[in-house]
N, C-alpha and C. Protein backbone atom coordinates (compact mmCIF):
# COMPACT_ATOMS: atom_id res chain seq x y z
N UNK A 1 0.86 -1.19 0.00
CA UNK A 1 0.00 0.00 0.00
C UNK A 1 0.89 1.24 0.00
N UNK A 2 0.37 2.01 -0.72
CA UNK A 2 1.36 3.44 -0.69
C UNK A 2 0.95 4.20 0.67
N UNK A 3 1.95 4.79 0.90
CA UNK A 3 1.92 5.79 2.22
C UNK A 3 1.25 7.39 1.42
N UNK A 4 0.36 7.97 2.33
CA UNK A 4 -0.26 9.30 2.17
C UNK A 4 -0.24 9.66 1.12
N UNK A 5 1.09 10.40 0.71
CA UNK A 5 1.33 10.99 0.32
C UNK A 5 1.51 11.01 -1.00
N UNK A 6 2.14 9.54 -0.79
CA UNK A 6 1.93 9.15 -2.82
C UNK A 6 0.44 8.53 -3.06
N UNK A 7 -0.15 8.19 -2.48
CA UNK A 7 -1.93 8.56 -3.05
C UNK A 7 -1.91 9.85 -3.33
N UNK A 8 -2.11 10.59 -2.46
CA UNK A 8 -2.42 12.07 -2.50
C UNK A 8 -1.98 12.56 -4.15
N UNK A 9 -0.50 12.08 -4.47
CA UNK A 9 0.03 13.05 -5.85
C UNK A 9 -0.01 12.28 -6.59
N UNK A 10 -0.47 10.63 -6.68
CA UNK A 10 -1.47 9.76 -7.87
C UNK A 10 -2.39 10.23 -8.48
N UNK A 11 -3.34 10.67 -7.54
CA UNK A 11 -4.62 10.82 -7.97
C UNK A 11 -5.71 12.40 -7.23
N UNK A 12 -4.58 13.20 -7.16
CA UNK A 12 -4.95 14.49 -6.82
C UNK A 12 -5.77 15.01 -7.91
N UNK A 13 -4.97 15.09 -9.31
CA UNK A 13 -5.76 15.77 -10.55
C UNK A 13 -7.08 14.81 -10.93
N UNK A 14 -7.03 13.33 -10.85
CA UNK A 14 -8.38 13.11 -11.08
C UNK A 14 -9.49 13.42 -10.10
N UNK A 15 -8.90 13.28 -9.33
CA UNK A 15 -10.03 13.66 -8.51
C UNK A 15 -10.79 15.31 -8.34
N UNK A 16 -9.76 15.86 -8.56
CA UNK A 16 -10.10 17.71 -8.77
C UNK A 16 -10.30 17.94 -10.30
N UNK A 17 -10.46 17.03 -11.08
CA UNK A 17 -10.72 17.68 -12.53
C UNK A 17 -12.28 17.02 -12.09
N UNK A 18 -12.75 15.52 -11.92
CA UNK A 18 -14.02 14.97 -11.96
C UNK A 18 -14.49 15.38 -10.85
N UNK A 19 -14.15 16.12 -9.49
CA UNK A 19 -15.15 17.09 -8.91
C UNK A 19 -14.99 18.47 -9.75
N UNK A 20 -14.26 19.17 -10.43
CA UNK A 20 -14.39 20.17 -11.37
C UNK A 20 -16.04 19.85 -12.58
N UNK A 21 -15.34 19.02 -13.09
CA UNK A 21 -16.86 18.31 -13.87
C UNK A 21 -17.87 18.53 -13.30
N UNK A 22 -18.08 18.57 -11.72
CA UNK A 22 -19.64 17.94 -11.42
C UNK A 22 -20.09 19.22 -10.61
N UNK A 23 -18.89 20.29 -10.49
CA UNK A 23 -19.36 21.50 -9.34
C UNK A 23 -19.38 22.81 -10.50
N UNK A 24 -18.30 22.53 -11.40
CA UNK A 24 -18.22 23.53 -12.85
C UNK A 24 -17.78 24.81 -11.80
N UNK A 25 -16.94 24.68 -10.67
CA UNK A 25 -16.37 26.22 -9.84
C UNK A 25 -15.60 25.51 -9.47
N UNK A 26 -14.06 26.11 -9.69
CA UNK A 26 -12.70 25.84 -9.05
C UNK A 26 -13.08 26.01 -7.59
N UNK A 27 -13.60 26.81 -6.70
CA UNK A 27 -13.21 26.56 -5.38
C UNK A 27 -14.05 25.26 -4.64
N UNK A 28 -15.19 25.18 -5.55
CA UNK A 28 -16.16 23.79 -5.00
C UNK A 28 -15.34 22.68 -5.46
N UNK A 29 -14.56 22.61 -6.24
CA UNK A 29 -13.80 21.50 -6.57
C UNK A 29 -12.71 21.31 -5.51
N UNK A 30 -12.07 22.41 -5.39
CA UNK A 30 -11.31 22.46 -4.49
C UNK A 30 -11.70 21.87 -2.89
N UNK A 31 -12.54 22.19 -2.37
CA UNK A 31 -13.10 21.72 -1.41
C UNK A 31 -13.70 20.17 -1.40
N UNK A 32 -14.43 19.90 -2.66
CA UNK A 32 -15.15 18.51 -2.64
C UNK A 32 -13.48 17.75 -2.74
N UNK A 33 -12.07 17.92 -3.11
CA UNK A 33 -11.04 17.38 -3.36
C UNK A 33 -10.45 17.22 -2.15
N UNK A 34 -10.41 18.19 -1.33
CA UNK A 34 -10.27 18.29 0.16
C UNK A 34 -11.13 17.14 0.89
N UNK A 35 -12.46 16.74 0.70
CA UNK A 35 -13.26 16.20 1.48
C UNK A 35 -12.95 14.45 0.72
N UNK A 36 -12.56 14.51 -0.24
CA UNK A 36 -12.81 13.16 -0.54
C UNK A 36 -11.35 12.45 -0.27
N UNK A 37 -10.12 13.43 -0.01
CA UNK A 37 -8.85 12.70 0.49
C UNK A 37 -8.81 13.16 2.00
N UNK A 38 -9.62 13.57 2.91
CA UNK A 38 -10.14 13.15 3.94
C UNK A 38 -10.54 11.74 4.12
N UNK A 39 -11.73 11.71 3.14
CA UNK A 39 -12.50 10.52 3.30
C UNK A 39 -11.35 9.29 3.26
N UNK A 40 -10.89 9.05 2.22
CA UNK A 40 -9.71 8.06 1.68
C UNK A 40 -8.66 7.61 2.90
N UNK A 41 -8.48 8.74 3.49
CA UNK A 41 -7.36 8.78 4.64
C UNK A 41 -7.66 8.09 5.90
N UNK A 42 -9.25 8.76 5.87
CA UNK A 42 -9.77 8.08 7.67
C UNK A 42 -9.85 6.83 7.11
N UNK A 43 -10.56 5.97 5.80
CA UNK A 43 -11.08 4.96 5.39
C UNK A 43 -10.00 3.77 4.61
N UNK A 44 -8.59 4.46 4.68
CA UNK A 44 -7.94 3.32 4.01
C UNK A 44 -7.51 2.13 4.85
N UNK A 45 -7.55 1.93 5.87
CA UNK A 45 -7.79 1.18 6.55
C UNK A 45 -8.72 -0.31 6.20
N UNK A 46 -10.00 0.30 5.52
CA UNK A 46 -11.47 -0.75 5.62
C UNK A 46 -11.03 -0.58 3.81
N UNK A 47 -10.21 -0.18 3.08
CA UNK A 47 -10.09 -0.49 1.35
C UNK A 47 -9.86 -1.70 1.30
N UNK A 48 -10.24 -2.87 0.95
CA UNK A 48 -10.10 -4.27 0.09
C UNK A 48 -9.49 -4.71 -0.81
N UNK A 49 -9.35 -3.75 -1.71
CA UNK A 49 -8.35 -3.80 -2.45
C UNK A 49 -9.19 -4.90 -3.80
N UNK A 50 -10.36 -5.12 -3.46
CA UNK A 50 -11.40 -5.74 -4.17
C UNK A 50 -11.35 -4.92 -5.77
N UNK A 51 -11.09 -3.59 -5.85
CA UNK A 51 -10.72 -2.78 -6.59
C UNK A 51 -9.26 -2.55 -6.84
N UNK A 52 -9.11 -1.44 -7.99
CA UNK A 52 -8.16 -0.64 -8.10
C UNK A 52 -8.11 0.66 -6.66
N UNK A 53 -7.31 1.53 -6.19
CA UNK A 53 -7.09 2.42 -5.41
C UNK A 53 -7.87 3.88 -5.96
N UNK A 54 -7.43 3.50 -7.68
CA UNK A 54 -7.65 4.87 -8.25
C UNK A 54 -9.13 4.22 -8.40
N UNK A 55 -9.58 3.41 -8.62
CA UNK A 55 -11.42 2.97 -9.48
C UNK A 55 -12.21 4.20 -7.75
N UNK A 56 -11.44 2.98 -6.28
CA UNK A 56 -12.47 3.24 -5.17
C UNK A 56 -12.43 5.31 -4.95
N UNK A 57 -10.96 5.93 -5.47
CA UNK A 57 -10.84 7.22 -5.30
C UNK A 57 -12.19 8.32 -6.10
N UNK A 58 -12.08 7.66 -7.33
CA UNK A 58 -12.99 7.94 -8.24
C UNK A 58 -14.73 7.88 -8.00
N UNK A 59 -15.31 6.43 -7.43
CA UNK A 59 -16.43 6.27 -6.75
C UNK A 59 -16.70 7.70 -5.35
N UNK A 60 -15.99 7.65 -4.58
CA UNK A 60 -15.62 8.70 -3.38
C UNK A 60 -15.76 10.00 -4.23
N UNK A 61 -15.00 10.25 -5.31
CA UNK A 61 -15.23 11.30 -5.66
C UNK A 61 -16.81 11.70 -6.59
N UNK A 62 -17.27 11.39 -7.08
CA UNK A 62 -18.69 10.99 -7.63
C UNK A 62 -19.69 11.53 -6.46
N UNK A 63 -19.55 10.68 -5.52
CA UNK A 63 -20.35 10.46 -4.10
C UNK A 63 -20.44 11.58 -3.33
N UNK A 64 -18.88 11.95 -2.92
CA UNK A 64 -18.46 13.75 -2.43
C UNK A 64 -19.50 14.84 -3.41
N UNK A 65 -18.99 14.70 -4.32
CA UNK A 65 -19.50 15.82 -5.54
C UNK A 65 -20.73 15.79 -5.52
N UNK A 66 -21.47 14.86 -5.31
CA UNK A 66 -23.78 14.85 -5.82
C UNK A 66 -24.04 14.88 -4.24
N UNK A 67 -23.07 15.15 -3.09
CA UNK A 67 -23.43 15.34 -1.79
C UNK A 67 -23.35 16.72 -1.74
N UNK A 68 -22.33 17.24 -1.99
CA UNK A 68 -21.65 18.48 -2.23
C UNK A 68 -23.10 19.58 -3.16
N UNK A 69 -23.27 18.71 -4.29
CA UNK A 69 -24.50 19.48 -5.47
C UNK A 69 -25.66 19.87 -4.43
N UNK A 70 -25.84 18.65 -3.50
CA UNK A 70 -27.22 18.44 -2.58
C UNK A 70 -27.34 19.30 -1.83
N UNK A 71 -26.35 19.63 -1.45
CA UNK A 71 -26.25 20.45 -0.22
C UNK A 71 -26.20 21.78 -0.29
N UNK A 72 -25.53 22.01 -1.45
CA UNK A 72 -26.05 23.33 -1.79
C UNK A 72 -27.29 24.12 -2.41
N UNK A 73 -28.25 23.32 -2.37
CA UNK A 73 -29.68 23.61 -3.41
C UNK A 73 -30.50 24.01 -2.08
């Protein structure tokens, strides 16, 4: 398993371009990118590995982002 940090600079840009996609505002991206390598961090622990690292980052990010849409309406 990679340590922090090299997750973090794997899969930083996908995750801030496909919350970019789903918020269409750099700072909501910015933030939903913030919240979903939160999420990853408290939760890598319970990852399975049943997946790819980048597939489960991607799902998280999806999930963050239409929580993120919700919450602001």
């Amino acid at each position: 398993m990679d340590d922090i940090k090299d997750i973090y600079d794997k899969h930083k840009n996908l995750v801030y371009n496909l919350a970019l996609s789903y918020s269409a505002n750099k700072e909501d991206a910015e933030e939903i990118t913030q919240d979903v390598f939160i999420s990853i961090f408290e939760n890598i622990k319970d990852f399975r590995e049943e997946s790819t690292l980048k597939t489960w980052a991607y799902r998280i990010t999806i999930n963050k982002s239409l929580d993120f849409l919700k919450s602001k309406k």
